[in-house]
C-alpha atoms as a PDB file:
ATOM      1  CA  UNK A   1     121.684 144.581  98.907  1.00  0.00           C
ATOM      2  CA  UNK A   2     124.287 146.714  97.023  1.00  0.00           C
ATOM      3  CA  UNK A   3     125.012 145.496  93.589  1.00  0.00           C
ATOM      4  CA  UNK A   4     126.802 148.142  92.211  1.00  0.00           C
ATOM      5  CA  UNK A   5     129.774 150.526  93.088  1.00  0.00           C
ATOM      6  CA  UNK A   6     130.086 154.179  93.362  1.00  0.00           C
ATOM      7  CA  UNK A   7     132.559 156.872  92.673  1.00  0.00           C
ATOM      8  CA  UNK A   8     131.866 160.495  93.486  1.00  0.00           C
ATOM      9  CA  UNK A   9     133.636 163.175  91.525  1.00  0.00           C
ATOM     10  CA  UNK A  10     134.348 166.832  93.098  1.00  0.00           C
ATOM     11  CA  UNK A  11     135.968 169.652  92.852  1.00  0.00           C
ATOM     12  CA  UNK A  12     135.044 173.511  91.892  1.00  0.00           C
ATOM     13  CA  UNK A  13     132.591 174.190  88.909  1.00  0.00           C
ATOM     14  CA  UNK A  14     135.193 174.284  85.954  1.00  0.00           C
ATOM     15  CA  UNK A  15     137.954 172.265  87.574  1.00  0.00           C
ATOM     16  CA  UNK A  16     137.748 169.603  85.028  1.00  0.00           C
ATOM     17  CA  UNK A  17     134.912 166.611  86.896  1.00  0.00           C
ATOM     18  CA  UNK A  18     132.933 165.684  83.766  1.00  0.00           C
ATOM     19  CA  UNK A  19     136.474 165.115  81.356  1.00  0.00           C
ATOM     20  CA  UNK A  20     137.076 162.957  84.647  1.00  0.00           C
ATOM     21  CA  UNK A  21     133.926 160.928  84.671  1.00  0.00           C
ATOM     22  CA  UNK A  22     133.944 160.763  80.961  1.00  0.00           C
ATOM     23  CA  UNK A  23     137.660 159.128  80.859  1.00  0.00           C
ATOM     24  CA  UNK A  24     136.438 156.443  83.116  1.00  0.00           C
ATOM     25  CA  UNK A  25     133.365 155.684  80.981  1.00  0.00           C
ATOM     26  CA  UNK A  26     135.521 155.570  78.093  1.00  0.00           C
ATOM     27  CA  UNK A  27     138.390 153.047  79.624  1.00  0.00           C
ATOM     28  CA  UNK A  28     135.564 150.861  81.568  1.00  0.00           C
ATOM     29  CA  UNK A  29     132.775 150.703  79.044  1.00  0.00           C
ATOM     30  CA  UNK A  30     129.230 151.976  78.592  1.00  0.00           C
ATOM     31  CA  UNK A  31     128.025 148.716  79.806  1.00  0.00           C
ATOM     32  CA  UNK A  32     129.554 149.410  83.073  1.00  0.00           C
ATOM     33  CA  UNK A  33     129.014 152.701  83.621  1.00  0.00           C
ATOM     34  CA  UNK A  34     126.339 155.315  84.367  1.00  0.00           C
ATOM     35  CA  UNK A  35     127.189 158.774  84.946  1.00  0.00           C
ATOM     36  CA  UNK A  36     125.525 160.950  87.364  1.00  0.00           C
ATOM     37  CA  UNK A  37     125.544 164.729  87.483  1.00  0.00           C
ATOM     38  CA  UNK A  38     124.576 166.557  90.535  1.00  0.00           C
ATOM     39  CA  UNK A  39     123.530 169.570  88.463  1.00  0.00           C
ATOM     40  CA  UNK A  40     120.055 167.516  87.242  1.00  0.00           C
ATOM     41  CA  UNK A  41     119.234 167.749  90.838  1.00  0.00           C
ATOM     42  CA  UNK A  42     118.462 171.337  91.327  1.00  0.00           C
ATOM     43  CA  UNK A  43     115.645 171.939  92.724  1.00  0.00           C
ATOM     44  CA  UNK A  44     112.330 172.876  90.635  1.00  0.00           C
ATOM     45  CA  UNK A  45     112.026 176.552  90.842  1.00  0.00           C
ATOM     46  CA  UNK A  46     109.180 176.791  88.273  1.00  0.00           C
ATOM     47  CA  UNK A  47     107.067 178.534  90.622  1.00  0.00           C
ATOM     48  CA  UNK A  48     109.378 181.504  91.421  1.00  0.00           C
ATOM     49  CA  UNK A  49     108.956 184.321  88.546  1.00  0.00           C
ATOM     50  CA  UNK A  50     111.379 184.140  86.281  1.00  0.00           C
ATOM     51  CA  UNK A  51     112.503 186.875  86.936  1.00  0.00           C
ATOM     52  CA  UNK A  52     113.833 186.096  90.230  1.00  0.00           C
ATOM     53  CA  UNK A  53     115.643 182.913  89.731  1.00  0.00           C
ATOM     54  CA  UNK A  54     118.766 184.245  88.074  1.00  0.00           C
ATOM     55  CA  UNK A  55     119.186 185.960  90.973  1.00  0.00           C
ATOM     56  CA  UNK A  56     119.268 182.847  93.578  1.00  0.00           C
ATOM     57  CA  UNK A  57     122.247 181.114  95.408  1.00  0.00           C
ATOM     58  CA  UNK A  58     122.782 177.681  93.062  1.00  0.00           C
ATOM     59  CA  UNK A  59     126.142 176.921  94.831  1.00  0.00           C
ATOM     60  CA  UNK A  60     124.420 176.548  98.271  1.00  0.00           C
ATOM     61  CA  UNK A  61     123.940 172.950  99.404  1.00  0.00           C
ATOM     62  CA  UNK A  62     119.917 173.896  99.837  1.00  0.00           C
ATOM     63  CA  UNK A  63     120.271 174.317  95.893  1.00  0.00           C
ATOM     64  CA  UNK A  64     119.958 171.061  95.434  1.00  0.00           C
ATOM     65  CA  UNK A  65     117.523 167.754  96.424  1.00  0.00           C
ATOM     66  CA  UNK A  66     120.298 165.867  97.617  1.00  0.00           C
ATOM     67  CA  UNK A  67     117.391 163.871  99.113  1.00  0.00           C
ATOM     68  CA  UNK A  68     115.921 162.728  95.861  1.00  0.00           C
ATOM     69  CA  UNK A  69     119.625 162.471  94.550  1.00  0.00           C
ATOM     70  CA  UNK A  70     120.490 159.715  97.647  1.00  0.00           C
ATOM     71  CA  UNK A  71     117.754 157.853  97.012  1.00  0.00           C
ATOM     72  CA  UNK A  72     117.861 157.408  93.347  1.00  0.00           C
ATOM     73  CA  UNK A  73     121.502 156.375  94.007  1.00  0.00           C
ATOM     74  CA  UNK A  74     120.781 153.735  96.790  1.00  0.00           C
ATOM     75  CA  UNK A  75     118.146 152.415  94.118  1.00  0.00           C
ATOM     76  CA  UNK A  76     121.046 152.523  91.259  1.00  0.00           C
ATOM     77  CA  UNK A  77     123.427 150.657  93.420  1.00  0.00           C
ATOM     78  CA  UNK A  78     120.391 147.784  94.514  1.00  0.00           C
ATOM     79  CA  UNK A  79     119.736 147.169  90.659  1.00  0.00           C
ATOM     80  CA  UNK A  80     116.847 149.326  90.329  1.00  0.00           C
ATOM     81  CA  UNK A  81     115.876 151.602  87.470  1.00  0.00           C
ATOM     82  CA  UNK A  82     115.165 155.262  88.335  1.00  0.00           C
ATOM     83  CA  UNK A  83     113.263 158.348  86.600  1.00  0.00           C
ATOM     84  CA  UNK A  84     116.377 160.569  86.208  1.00  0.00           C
ATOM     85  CA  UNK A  85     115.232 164.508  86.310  1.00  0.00           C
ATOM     86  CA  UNK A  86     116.260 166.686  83.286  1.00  0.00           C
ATOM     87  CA  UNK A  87     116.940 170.105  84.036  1.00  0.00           C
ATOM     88  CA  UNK A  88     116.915 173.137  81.797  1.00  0.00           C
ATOM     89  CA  UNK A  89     120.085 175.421  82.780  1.00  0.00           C
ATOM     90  CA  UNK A  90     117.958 178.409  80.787  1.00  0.00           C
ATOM     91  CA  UNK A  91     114.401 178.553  82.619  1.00  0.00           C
ATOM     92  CA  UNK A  92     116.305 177.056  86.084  1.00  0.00           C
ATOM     93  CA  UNK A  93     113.690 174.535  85.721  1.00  0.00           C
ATOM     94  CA  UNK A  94     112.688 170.761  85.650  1.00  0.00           C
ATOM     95  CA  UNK A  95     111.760 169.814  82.404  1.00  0.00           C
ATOM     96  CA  UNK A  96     108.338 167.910  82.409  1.00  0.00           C
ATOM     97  CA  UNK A  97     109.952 164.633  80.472  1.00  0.00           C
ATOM     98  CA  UNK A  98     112.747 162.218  82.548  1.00  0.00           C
ATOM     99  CA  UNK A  99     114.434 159.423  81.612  1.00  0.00           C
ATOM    100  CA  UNK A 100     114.912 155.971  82.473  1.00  0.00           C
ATOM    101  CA  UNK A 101     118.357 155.075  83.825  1.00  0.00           C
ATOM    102  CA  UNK A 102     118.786 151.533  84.342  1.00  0.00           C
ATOM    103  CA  UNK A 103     121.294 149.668  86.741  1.00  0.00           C
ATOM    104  CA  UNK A 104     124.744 149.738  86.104  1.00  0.00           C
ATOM    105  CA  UNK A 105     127.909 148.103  87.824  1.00  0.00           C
ATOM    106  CA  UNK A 106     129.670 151.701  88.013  1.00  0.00           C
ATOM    107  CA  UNK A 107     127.740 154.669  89.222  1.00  0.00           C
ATOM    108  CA  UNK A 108     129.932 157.577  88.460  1.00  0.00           C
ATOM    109  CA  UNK A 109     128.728 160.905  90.614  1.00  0.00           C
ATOM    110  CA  UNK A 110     129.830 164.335  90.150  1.00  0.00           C
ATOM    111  CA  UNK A 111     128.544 167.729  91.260  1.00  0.00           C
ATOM    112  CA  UNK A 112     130.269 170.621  93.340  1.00  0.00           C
ATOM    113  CA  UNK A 113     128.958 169.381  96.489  1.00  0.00           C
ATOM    114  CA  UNK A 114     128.193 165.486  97.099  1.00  0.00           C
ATOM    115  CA  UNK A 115     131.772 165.599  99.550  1.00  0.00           C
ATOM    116  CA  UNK A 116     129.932 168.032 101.479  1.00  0.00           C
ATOM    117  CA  UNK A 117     126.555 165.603 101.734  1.00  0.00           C
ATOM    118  CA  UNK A 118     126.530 162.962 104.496  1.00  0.00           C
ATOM    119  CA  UNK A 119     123.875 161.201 102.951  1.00  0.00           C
ATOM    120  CA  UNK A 120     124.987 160.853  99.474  1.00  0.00           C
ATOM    121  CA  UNK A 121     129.306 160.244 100.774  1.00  0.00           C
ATOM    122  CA  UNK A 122     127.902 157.279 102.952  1.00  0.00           C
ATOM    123  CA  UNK A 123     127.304 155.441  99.982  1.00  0.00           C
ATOM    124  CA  UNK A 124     130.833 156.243  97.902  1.00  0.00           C
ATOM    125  CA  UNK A 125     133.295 153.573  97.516  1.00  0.00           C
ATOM    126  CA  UNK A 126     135.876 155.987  96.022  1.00  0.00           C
ATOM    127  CA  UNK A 127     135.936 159.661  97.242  1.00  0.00           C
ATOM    128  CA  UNK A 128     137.727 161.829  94.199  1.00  0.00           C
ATOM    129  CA  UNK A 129     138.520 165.623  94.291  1.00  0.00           C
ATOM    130  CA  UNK A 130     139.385 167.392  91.434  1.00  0.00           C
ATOM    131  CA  UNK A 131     141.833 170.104  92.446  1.00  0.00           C
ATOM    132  CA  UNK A 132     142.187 172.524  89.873  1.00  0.00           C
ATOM    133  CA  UNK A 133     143.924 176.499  90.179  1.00  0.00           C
ATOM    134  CA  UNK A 134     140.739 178.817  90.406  1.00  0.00           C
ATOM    135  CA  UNK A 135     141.688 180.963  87.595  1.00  0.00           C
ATOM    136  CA  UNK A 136     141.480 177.961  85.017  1.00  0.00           C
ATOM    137  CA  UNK A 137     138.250 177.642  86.864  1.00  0.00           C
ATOM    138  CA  UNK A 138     136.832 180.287  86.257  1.00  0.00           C
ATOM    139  CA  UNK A 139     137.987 180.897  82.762  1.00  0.00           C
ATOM    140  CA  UNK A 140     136.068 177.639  82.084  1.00  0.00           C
ATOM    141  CA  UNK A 141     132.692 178.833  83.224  1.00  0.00           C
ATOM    142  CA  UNK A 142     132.867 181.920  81.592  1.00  0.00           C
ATOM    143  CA  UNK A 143     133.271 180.087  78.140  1.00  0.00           C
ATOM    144  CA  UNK A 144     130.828 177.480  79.396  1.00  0.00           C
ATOM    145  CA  UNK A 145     128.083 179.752  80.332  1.00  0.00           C
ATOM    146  CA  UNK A 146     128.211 181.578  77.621  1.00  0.00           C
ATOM    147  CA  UNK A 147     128.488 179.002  74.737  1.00  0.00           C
ATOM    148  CA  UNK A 148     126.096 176.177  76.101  1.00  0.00           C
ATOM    149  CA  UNK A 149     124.026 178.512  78.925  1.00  0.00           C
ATOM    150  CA  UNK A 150     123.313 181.555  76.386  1.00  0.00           C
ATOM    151  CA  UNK A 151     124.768 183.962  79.644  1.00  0.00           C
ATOM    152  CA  UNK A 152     126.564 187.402  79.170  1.00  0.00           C
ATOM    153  CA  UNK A 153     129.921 187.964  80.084  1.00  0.00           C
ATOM    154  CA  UNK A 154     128.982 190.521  83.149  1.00  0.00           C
ATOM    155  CA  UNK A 155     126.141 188.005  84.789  1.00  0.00           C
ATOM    156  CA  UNK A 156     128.701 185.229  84.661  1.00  0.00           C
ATOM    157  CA  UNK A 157     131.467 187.674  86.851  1.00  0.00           C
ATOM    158  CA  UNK A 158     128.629 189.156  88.875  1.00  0.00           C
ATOM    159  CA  UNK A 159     127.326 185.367  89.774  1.00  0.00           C
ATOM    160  CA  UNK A 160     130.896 183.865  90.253  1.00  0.00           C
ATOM    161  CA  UNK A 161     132.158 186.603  92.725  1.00  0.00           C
ATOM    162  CA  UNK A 162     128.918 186.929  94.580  1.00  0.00           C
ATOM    163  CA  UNK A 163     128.075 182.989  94.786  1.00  0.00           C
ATOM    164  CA  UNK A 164     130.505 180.582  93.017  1.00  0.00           C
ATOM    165  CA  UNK A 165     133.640 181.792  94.549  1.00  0.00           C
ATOM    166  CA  UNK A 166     132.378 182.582  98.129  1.00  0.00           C
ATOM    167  CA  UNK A 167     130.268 179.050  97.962  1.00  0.00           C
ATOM    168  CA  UNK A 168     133.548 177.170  97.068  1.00  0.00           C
ATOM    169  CA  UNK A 169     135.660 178.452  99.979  1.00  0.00           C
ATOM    170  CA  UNK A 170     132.761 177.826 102.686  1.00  0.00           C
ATOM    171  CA  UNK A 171     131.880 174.190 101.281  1.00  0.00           C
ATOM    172  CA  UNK A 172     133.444 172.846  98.535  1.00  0.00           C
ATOM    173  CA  UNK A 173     137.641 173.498  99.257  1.00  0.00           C
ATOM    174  CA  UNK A 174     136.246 171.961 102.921  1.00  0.00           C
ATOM    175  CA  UNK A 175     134.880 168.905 101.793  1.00  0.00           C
ATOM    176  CA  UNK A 176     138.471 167.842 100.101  1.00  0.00           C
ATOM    177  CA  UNK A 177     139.539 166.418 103.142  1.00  0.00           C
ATOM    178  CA  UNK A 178     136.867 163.305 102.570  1.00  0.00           C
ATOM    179  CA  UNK A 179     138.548 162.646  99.626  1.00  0.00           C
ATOM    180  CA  UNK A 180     140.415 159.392  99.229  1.00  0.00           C
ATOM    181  CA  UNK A 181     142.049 160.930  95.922  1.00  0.00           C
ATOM    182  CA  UNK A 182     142.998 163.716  95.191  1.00  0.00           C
ATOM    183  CA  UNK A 183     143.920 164.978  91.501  1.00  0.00           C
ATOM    184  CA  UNK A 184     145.354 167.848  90.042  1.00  0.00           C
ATOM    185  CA  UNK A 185     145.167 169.086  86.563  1.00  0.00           C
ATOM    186  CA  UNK A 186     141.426 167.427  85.980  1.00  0.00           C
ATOM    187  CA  UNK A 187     140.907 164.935  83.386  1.00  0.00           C
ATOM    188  CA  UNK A 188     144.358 165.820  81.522  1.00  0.00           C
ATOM    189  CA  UNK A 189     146.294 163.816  84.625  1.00  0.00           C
ATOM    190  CA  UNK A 190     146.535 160.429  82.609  1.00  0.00           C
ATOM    191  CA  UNK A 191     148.050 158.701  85.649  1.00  0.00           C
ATOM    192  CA  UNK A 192     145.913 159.529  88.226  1.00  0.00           C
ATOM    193  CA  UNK A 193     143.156 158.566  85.723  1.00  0.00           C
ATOM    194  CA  UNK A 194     144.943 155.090  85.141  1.00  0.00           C
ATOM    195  CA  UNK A 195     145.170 154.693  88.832  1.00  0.00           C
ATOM    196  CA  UNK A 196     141.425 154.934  89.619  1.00  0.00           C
ATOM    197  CA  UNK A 197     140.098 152.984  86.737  1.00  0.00           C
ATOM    198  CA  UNK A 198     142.765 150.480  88.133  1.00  0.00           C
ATOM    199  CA  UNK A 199     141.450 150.761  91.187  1.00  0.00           C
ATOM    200  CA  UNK A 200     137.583 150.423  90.151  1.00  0.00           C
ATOM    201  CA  UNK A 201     138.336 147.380  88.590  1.00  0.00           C
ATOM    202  CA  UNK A 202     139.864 145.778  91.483  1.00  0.00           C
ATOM    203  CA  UNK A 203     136.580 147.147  93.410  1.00  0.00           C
ATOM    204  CA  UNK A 204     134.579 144.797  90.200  1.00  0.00           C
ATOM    205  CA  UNK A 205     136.863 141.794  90.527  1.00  0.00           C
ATOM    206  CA  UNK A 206     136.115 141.487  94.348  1.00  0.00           C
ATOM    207  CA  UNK A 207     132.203 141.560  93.641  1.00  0.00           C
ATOM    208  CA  UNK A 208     132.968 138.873  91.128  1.00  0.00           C
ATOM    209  CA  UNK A 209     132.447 140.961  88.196  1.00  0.00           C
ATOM    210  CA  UNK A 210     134.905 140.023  85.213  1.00  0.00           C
END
């Protein structure tokens, strides 16, 4: 039986999703809410050289176990506590450790790609995308990459023209039209903000959650 609610965060990788999901968690509590990130979910590629995983498609839809994903959300929303993956951005690895994620009223879900998964936009009660201009986009994961991800300037380009950009315009830009809400400007549009965490709350208040 479903206990818990989900909302399911998209939009290109730099349009703004986490500043999103972390505004609601802010306004509706840590009590509440759990957020999820798509991005723990790569798959383990531990047993490809090193050498070779740089090199790989990660905006492809077979990047990820959206299989595992799905099912640790189904367990989320049924009140059960799952072994949440930890992923190392540097090694494109699973990290041996996990950790415990308990049940929460919210689960908040955002990755590039859960609009474009049957499996895991079944189970949404709120479809958002974030719909941000690619430019800002991209200037994003170039700063990202290379302050948190230790990347250089020309691997970042070479990946974003020959996998981020083409990836977005086959699956991601697609999958806005299961999108219940759509948002501009990312986690700076106070009002569309408001409006969802409005909304979420009248999603609580009909489970009988005060």
């Amino acid at each position: 039986m479903k206990e818990g609610i989900l909302i399911g965060i998209t939009g290109a990788s730099g349009s703004g999703k986490t500043l999103v999901a972390e505004n609601i968690y802010k306004q509706l509590g840590s009590e509440n809410v759990v957020i999820m990130e798509e991005d723990s979910y790569y798959r383990d590629l531990s047993k490809i050289p090193f050498d070779e995983r740089s090199g790989l498609n990660f905006d492809h839809p077979d990047a990820f176990d959206h299989e595992l994903l799905s099912r640790h959300i189904q367990e989320l929303l049924s009140g059960e506590t799952i072994a949440h993956p930890v992923y190392d951005y540097t090694t494109h690895s699973r990290k041996e450790e996990t950790k415990t994620v308990g049940p929460h009223r919210i689960v908040v879900l955002e990755g590039i790609l859960i609009l474009n998964e049957p499996s895991l936009r079944d189970q949404m009660d709120i479809k958002v995308f974030i719909d941000t201009a690619p430019d800002i986009c991209f200037i994003r994961r170039l700063r990202r990459d290379i302050e948190q991800r230790r990347r250089d300037v020309n691997s970042v380009i070479n990946q974003y023209m020959e996998t981020v950009r083409p990836m977005y315009f086959q699956f991601i830009e697609p999958s806005k039209r299961h999108a219940d809400i759509i948002i501009p400007q990312g986690g700076k549009n106070v009002v569309a903000i408001d409006i969802l965490t409005t909304k979420i709350k009248s999603l609580l208040q009909e489970m009988g959650v005060d």
